[in-house]
N, C-alpha and C. Protein backbone atom coordinates (compact mmCIF):
# COMPACT_ATOMS: atom_id res chain seq x y z
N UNK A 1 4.98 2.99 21.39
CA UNK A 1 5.03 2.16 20.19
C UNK A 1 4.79 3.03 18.97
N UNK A 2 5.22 2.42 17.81
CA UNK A 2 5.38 3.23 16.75
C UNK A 2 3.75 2.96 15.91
N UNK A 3 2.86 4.17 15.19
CA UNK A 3 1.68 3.72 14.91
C UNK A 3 2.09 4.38 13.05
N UNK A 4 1.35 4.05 12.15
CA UNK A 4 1.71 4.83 10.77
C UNK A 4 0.65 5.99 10.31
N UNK A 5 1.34 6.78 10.44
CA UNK A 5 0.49 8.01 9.82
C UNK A 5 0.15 8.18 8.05
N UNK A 6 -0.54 8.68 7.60
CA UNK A 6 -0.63 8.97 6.35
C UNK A 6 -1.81 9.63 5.32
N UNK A 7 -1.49 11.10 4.73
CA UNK A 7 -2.60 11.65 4.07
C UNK A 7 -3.72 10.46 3.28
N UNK A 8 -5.48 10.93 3.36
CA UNK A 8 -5.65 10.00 1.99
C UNK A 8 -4.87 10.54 0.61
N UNK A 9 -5.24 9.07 0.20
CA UNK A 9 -4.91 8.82 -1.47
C UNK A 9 -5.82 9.97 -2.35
N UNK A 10 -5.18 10.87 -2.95
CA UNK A 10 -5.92 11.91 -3.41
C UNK A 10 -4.99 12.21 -4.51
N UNK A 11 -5.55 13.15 -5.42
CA UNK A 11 -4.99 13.99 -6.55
C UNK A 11 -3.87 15.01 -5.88
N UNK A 12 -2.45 14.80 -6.42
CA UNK A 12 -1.49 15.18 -6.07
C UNK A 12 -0.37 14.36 -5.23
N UNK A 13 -0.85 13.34 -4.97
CA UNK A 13 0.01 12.56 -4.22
C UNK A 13 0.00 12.27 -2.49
N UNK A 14 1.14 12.25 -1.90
CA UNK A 14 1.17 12.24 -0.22
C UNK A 14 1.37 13.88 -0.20
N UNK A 15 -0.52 14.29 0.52
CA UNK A 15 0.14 15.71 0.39
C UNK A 15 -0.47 16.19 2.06
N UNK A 16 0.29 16.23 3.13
CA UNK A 16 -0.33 16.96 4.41
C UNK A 16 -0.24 18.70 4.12
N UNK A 17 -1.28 18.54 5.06
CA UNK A 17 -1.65 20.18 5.40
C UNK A 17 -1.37 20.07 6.43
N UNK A 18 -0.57 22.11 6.76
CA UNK A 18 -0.14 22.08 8.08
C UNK A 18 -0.68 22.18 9.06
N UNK A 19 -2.06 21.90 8.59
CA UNK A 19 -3.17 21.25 9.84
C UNK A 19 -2.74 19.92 10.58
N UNK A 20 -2.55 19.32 9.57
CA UNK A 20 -2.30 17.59 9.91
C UNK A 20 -1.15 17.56 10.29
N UNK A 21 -0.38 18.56 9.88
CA UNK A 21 1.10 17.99 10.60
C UNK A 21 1.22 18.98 11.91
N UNK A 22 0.82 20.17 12.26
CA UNK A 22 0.27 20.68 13.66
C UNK A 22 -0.19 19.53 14.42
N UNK A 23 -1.27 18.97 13.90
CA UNK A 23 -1.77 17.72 14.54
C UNK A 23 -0.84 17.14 15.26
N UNK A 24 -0.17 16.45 14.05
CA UNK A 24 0.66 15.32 14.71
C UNK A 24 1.73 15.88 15.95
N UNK A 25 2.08 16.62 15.55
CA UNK A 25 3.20 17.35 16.52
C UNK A 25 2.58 17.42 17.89
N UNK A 26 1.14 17.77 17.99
CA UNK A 26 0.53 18.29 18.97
C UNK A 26 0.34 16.72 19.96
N UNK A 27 -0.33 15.53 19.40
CA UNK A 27 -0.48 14.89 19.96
C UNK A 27 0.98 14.12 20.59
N UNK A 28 1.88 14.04 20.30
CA UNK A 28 3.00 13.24 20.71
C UNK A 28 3.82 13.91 21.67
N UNK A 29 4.64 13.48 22.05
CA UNK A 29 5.32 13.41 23.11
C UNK A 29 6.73 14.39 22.12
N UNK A 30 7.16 15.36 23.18
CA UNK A 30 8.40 15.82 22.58
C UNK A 30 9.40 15.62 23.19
N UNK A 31 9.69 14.07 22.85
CA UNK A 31 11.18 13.97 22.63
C UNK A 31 10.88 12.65 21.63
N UNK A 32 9.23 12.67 20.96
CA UNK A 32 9.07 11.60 20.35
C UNK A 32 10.32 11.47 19.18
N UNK A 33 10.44 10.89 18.27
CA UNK A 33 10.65 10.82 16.53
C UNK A 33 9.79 10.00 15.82
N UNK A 34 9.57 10.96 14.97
CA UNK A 34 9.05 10.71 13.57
C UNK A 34 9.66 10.45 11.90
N UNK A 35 9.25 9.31 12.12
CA UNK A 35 10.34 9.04 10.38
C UNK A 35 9.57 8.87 9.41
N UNK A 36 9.66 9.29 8.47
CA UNK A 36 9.02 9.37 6.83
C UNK A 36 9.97 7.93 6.33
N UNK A 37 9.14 7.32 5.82
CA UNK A 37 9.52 5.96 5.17
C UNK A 37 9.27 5.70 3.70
N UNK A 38 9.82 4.77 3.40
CA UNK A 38 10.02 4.79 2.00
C UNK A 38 8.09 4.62 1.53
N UNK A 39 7.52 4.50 1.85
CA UNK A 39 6.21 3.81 1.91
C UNK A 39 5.10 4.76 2.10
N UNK A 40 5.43 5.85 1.82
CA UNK A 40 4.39 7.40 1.94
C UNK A 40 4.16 7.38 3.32
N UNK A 41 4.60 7.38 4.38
CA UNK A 41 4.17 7.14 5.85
C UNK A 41 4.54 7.79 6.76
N UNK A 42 4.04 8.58 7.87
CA UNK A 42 4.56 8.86 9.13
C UNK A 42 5.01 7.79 9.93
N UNK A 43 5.65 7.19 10.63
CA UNK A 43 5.66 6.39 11.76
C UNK A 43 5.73 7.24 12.56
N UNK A 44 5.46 7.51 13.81
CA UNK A 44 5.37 8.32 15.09
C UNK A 44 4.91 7.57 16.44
N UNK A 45 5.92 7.49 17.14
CA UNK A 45 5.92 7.44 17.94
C UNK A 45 4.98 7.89 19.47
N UNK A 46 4.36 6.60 19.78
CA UNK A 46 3.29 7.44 21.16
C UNK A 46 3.49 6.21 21.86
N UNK A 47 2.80 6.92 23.16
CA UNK A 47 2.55 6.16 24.46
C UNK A 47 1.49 4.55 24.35
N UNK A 48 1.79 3.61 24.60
CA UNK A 48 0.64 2.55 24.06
C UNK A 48 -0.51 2.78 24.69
N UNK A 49 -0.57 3.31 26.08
CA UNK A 49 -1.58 3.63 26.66
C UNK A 49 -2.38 4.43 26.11
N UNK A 50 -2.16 5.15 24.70
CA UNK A 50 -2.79 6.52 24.66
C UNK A 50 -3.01 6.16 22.88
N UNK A 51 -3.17 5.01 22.41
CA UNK A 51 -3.12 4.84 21.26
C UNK A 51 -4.60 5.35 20.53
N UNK A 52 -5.81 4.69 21.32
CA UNK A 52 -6.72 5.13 20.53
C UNK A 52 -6.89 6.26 20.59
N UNK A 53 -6.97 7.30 21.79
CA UNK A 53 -7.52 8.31 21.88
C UNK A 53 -6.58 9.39 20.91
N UNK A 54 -5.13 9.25 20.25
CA UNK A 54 -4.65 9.46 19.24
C UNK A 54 -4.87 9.48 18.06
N UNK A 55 -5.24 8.28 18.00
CA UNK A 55 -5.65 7.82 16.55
C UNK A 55 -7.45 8.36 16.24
N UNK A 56 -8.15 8.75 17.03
CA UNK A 56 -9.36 9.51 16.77
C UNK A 56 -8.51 10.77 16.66
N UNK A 57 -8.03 11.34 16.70
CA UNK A 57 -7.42 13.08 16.88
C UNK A 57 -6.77 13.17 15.75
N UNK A 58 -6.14 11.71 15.31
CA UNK A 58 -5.72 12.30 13.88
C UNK A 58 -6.42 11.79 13.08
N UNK A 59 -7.07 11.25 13.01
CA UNK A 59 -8.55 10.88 12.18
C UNK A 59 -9.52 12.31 11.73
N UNK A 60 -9.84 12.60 12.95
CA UNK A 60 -10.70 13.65 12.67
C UNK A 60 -10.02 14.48 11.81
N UNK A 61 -8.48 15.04 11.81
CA UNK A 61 -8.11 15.98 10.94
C UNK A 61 -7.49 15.35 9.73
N UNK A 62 -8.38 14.09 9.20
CA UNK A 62 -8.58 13.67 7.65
C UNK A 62 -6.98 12.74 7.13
N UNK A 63 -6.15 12.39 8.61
CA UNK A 63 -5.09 11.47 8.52
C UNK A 63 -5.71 10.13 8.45
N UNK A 64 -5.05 9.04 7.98
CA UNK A 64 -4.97 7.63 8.15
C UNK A 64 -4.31 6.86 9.44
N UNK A 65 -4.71 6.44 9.99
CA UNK A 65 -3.48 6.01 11.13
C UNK A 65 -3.50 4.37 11.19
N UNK A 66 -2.30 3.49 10.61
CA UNK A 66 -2.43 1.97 10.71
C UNK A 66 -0.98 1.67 11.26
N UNK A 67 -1.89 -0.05 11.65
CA UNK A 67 -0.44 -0.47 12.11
C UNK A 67 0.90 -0.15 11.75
N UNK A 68 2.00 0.29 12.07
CA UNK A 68 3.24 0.11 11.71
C UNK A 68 3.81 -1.25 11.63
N UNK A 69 5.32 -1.83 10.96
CA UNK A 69 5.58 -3.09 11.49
C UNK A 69 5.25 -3.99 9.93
N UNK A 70 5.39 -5.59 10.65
CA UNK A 70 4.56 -6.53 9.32
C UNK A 70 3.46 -6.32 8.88
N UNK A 71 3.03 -5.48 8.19
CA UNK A 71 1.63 -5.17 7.66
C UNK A 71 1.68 -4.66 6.36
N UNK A 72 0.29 -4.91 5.51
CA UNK A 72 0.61 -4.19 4.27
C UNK A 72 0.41 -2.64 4.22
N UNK A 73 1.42 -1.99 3.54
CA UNK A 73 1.72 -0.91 4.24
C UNK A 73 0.03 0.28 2.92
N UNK A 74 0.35 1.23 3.34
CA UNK A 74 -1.08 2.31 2.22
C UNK A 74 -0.49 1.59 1.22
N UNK A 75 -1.80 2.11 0.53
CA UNK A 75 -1.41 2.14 -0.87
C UNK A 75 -0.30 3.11 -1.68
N UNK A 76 0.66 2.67 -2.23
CA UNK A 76 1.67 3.34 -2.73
C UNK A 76 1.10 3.87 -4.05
N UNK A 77 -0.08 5.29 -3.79
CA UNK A 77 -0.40 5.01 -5.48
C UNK A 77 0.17 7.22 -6.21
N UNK A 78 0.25 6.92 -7.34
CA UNK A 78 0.55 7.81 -8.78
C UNK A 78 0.28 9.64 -7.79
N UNK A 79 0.36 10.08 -8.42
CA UNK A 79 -0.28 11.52 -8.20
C UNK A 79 -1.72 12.00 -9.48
N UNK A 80 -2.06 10.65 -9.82
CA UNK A 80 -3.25 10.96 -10.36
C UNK A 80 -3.43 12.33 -11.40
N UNK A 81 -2.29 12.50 -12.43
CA UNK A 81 -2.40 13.32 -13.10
C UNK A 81 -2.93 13.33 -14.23
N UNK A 82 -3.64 12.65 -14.85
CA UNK A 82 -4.53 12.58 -15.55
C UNK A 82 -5.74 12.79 -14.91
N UNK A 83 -6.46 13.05 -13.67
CA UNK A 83 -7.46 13.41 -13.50
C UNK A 83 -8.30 12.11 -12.68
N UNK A 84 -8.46 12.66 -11.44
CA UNK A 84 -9.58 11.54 -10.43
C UNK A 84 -10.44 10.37 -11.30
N UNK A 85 -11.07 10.93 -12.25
CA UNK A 85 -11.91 10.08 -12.79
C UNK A 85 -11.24 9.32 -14.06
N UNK A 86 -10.51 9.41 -14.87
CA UNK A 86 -9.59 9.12 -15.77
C UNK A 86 -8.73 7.89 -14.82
N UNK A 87 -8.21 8.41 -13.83
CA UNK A 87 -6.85 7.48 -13.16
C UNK A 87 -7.56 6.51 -12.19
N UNK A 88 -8.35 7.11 -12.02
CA UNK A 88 -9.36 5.74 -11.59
C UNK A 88 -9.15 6.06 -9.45
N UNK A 89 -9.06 7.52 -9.16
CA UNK A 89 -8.80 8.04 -7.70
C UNK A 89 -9.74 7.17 -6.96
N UNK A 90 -10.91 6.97 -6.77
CA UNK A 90 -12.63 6.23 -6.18
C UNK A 90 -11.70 4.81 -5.93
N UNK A 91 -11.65 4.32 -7.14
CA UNK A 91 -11.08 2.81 -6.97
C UNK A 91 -10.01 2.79 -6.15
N UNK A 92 -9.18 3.81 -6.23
CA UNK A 92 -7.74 3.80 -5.49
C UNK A 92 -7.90 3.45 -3.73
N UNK A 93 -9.24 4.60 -3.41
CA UNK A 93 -9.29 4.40 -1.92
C UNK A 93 -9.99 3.52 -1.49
N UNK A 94 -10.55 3.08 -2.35
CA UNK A 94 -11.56 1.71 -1.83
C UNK A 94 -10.26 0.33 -1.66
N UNK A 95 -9.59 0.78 -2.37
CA UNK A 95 -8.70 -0.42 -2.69
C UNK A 95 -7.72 -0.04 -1.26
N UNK A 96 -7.34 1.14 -1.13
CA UNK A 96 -6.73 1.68 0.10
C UNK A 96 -7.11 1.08 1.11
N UNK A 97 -8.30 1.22 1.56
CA UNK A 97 -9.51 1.26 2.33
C UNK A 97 -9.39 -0.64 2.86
N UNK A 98 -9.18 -1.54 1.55
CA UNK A 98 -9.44 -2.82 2.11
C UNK A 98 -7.72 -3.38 1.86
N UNK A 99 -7.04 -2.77 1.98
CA UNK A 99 -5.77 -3.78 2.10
C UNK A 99 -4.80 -2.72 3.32
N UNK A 100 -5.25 -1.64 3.68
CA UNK A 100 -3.87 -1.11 4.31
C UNK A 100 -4.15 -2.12 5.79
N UNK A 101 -2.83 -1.96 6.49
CA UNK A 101 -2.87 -2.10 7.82
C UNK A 101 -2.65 -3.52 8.35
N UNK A 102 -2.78 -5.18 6.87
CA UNK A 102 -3.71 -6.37 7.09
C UNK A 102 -1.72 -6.89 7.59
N UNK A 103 -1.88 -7.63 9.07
CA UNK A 103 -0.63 -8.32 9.01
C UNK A 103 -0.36 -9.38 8.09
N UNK A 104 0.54 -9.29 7.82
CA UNK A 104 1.68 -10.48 6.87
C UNK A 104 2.93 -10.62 7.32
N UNK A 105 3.18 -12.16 6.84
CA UNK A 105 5.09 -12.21 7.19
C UNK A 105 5.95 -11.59 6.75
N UNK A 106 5.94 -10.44 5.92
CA UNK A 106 7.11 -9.44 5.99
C UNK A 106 5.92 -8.03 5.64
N UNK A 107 6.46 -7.10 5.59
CA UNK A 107 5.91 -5.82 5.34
C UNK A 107 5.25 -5.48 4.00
N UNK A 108 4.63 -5.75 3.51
CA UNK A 108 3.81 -5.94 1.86
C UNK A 108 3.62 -4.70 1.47
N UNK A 109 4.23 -4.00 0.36
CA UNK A 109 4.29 -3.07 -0.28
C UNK A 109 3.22 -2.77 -1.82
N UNK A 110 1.96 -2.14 -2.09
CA UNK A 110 1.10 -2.48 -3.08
C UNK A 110 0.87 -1.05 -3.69
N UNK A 111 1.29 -1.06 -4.79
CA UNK A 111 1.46 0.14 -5.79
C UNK A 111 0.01 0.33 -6.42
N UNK A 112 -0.18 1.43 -6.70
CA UNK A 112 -1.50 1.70 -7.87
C UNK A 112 -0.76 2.76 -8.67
N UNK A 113 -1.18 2.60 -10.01
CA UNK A 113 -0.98 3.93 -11.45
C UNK A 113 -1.80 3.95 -11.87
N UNK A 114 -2.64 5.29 -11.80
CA UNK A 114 -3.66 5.61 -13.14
C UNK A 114 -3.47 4.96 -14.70
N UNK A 115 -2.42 5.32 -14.76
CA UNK A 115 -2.22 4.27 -16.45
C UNK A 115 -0.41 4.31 -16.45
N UNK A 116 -0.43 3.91 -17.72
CA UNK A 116 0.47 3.37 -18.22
C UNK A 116 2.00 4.10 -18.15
N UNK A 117 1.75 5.51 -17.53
CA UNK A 117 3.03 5.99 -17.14
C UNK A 117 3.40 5.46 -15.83
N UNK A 118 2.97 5.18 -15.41
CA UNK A 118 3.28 4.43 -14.13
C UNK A 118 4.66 5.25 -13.07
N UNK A 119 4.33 6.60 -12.57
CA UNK A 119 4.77 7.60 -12.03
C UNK A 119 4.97 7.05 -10.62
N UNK A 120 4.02 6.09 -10.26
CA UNK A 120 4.44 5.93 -9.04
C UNK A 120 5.43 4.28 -9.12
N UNK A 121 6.22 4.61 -9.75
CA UNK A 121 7.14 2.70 -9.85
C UNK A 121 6.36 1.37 -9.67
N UNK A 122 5.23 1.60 -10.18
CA UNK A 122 4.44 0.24 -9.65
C UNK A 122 5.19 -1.01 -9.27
N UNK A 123 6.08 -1.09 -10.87
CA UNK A 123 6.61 -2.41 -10.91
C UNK A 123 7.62 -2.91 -9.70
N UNK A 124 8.00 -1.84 -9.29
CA UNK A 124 9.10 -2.10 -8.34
C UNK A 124 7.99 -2.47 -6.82
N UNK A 125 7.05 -2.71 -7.04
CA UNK A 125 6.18 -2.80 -5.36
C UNK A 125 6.05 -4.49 -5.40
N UNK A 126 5.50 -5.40 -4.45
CA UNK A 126 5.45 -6.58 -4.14
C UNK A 126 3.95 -7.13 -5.08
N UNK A 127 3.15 -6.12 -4.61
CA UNK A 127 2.07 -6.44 -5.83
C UNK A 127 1.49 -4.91 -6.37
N UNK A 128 1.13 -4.59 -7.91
CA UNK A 128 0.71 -3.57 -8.29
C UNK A 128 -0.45 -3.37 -9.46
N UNK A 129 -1.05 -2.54 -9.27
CA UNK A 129 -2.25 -2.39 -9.75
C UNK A 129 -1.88 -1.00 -10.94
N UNK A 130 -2.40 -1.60 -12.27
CA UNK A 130 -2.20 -0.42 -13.26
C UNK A 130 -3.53 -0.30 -14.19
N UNK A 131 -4.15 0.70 -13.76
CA UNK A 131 -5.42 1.07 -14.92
C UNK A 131 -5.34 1.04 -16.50
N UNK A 132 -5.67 0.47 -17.21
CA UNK A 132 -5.46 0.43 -18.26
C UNK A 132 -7.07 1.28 -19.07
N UNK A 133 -7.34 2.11 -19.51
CA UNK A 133 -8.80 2.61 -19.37
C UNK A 133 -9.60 2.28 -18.70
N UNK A 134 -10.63 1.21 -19.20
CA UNK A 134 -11.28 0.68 -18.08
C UNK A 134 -11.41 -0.49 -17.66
N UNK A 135 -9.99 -1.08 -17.74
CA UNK A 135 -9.95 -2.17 -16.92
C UNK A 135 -8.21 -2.21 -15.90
N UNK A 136 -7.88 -3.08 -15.32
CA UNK A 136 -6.88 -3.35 -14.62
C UNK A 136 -5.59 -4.37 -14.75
N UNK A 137 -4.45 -4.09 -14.90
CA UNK A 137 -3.47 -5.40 -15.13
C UNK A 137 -2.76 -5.24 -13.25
N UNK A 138 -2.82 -6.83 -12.92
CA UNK A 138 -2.24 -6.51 -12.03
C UNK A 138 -0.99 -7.33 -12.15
N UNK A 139 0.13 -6.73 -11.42
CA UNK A 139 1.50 -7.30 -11.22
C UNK A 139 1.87 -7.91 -9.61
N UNK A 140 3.09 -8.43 -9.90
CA UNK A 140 3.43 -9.50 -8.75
C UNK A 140 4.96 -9.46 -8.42
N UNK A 141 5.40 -9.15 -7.76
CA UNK A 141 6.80 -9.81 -7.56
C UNK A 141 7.75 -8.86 -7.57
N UNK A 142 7.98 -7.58 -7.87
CA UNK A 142 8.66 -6.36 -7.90
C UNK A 142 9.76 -6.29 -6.61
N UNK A 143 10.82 -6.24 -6.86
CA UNK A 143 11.87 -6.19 -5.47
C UNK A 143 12.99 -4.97 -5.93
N UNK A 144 12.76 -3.79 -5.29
CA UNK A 144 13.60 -2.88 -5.53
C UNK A 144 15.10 -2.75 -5.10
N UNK A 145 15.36 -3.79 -4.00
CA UNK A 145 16.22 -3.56 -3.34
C UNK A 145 17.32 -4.59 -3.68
N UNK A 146 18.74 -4.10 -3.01
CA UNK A 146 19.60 -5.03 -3.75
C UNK A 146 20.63 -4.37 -4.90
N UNK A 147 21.69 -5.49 -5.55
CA UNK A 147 22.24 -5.21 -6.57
C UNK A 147 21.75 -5.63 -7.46
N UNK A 148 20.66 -6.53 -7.21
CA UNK A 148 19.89 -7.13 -8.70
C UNK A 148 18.30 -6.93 -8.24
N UNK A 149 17.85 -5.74 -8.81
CA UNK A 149 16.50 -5.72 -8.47
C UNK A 149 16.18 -6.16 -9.66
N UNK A 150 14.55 -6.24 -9.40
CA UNK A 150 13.60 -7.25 -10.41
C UNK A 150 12.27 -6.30 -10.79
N UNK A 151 11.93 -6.51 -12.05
CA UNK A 151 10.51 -6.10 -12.03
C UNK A 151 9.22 -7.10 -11.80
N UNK A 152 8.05 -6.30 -11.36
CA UNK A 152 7.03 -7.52 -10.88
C UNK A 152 6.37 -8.03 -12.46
N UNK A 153 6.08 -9.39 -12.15
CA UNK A 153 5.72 -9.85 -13.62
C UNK A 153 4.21 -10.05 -13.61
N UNK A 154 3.72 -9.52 -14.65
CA UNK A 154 2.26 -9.42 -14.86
C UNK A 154 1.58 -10.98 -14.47
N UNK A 155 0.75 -10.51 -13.98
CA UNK A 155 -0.37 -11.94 -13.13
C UNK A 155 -1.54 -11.78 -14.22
N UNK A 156 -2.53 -10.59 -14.27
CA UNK A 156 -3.79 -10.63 -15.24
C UNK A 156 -3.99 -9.11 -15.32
N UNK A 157 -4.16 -9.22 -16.84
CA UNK A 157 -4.77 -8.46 -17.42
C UNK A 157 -5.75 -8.29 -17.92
N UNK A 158 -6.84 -7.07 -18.36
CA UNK A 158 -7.67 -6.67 -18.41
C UNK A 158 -9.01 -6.85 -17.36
N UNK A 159 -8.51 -7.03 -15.93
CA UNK A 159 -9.15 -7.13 -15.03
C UNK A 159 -10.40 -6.01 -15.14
N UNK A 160 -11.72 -6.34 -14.88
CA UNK A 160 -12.85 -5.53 -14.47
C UNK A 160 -12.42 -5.06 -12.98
N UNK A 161 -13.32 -3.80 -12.54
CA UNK A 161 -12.59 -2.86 -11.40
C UNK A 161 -13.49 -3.65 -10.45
N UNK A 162 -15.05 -4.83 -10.76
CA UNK A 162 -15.36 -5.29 -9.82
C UNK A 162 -14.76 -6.53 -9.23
N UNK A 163 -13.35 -7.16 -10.24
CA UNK A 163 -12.94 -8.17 -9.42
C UNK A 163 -11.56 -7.73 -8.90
N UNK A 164 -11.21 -6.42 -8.66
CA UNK A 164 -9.35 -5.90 -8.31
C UNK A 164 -9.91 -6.23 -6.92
N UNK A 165 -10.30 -5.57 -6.06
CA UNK A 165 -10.24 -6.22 -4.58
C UNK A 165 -10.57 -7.37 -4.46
N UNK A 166 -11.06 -8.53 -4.89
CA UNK A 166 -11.16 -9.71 -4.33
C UNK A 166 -9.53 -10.68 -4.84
N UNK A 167 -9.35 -10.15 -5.68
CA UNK A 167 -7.93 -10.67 -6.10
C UNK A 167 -7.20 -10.12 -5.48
N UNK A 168 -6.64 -9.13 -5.29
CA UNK A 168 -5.31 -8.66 -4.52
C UNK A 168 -5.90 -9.09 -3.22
N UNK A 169 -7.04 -9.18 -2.37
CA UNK A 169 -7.22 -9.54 -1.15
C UNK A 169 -6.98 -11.27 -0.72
N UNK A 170 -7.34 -12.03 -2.18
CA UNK A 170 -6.92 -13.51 -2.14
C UNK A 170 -5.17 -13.74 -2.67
N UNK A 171 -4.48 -12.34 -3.41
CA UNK A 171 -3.49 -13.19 -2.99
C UNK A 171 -2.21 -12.91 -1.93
N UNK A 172 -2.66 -11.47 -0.90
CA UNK A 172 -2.39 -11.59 0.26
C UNK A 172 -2.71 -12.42 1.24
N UNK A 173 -4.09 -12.91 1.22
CA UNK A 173 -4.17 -14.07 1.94
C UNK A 173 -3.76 -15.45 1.67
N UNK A 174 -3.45 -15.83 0.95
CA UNK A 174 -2.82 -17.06 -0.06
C UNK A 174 -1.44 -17.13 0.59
N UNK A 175 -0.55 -15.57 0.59
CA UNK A 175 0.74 -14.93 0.77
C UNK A 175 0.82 -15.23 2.37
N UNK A 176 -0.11 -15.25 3.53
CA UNK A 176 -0.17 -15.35 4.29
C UNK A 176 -0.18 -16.80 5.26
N UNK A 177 -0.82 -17.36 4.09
CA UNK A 177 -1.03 -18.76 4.43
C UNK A 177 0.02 -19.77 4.21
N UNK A 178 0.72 -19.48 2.87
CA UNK A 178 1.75 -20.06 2.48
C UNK A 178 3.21 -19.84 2.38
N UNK A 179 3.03 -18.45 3.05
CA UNK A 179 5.00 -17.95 3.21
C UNK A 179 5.49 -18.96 4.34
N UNK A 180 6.65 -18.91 3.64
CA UNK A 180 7.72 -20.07 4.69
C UNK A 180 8.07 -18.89 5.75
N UNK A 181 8.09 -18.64 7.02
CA UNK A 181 8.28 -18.00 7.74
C UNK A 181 8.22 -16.61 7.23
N UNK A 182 9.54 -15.63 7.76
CA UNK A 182 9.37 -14.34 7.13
C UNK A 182 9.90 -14.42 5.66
N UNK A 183 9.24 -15.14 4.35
CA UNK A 183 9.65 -15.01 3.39
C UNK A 183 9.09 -13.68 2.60
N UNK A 184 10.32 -13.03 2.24
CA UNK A 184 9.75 -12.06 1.40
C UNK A 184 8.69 -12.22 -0.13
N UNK A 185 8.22 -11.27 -0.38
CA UNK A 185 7.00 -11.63 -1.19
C UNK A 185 7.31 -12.30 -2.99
N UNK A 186 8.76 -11.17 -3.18
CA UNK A 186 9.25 -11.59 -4.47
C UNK A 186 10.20 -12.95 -4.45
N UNK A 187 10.15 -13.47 -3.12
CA UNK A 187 10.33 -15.03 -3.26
C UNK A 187 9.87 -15.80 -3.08
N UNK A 188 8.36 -15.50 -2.63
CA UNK A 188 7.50 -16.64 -2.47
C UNK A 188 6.56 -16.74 -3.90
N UNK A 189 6.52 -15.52 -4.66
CA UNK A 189 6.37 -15.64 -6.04
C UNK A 189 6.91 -16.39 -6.70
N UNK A 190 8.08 -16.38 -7.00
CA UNK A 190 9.26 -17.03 -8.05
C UNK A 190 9.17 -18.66 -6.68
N UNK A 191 8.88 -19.09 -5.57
CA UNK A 191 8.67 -20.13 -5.34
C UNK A 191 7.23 -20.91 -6.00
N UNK A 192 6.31 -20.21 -5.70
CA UNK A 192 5.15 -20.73 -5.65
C UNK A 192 5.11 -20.98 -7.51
N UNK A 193 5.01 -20.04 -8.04
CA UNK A 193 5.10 -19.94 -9.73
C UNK A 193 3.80 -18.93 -10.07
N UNK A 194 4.15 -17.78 -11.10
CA UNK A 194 3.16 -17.64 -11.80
C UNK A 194 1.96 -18.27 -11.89
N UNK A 195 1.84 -18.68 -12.77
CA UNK A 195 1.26 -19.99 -12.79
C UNK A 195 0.08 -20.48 -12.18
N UNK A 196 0.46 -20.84 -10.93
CA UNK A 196 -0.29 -21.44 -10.01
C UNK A 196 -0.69 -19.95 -9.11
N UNK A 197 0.00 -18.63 -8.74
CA UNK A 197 -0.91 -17.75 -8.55
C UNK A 197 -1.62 -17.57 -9.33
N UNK A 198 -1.88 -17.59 -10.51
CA UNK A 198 -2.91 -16.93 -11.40
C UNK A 198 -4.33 -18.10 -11.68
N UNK A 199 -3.98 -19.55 -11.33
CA UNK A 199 -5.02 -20.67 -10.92
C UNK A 199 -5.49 -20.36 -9.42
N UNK A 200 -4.55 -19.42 -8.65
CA UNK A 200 -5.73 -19.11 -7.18
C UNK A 200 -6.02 -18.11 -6.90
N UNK A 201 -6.00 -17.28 -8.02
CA UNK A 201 -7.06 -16.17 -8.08
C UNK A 201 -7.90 -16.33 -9.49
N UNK A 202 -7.94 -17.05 -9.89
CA UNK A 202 -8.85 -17.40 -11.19
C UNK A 202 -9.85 -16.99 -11.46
C-alpha cells in the first residue's frame, strides 16, 4: 500500500537530504515506485505488513510519514523567505502537526504564506492560511484545476495565531460532516455559502 512521505515544513521549502532519500530507497522494496505529487509528497510504496516498522525508520531520519489517499494532505506552505520568525515557520508546524493525515471525502489540500507574496499559491489550495504581521486571513474555496479555475475567497481576517487551529480544524470537520458524498471542497463552499461558514467558525 501506498504511505506519504514528506520533509518537515522548514525554511527553504520541501527540502530532503540525501540521508532521507537513502532512507527511503533503503526501506522499500525494489521494484517499488515512488511518485512526487502535486502536494509536496513522496507516496511510496511498501508491504502492509511492514508499515509501522517503516514508518519509525523514516521518522527517525526527520521524514513525515501520513496516510496517502482521502486525507488532508501536509501542509502546502511558502519557502519562508522572509525569515522563520517573520513568516510565522513555529505556527506553520504546529498547524502541520494538527491537520496533516485527518480523512475527508476527497483529498483536502491547505496552503500556508508567510505574507502577502504568497509564493506558495495559497489561493489556489481548498483552504489557506496567510500571515498578515501578526495576525492571520484565512481563505476557502481555491480550485486549480480545470478550464475555469477559481480563487479561494477570504473567510476571516485578522485572525489571532491562538484561534488559526481551532478554525481550520472546525471547518474540516464541518467539511466532513456535511459533504454530499465525495464532494469536492470548492463545491461544498459555493454550496454551503460564505456566509454560513464564517457563522460556524465564529
Amino acid at each position: 500500500m501506498k504511505i506519504a512521505v514528506n520533509p518537515q515544513v522548514q525554511v527553504g521549502g520541501s527540502l530532503f537530504t540525501p540521508v532521507q532519500l537513502a532512507k527511503i530507497g533503503s526501506v522499500v522494496e525494489s521494484a517499488a515506485k515512488i511518485e512526487m505529487t502535486p502536494f509536496k509528497q513522496l507516496y511510496v510504496e511498501v508491504p502492509s505488513d511492514q508499515i509501522e516498522s517503516i514508518k519509525e525508520e523514516l521518522e527517525r531520519s526527520g521524514l513525515e510519514v501520513h496516510p496517502a489517499g482521502f486525507v488532508t494532505k501536509s501542509l502546502i506552505a511558502c519557502n519562508f523567505c522572509k525569515g522563520a520568525e517573520e513568516a510565522g515557520l513555529e505556527t506553520a508546524r504546529t498547524l502541520q502537526q494538527a491537520i496533516a493525515g485527518i480523512e475527508t471525502p476527497t483529498p483536502l489540500k491547505i496552503g500556508y504564506a508567510g505574507c502577502a507574496l504568497g509564493t506558495s499559491e495559497p489561493l489556489l489550495k481548498d483552504i489557506s492560511v496567510v500571515k498578515m504581521r501578526n495576525s492571520f486571513d484565512v481563505y476557502v474555496g481555491g480550485e486549480p484545476k480545470g478550464i475555469t479555475p477559481s480563487l479561494a475567497k477570504l473567510l476571516i481576517a485578522g485572525l489571532p495565531e491562538a484561534r488559526l487551529i481551532p478554525v481550520i480544524t472546525t471547518l474540516i470537520d464541518f467539511y466532513k460532516e456535511k459533504a454530499k458524498g465525495k464532494e469536492k471542497f470548492s463545491k461544498f463552499v459555493n454550496r454551503i455559502t460564505l456566509e454560513e461558514l464564517v457563522r460556524i467558525v465564529g
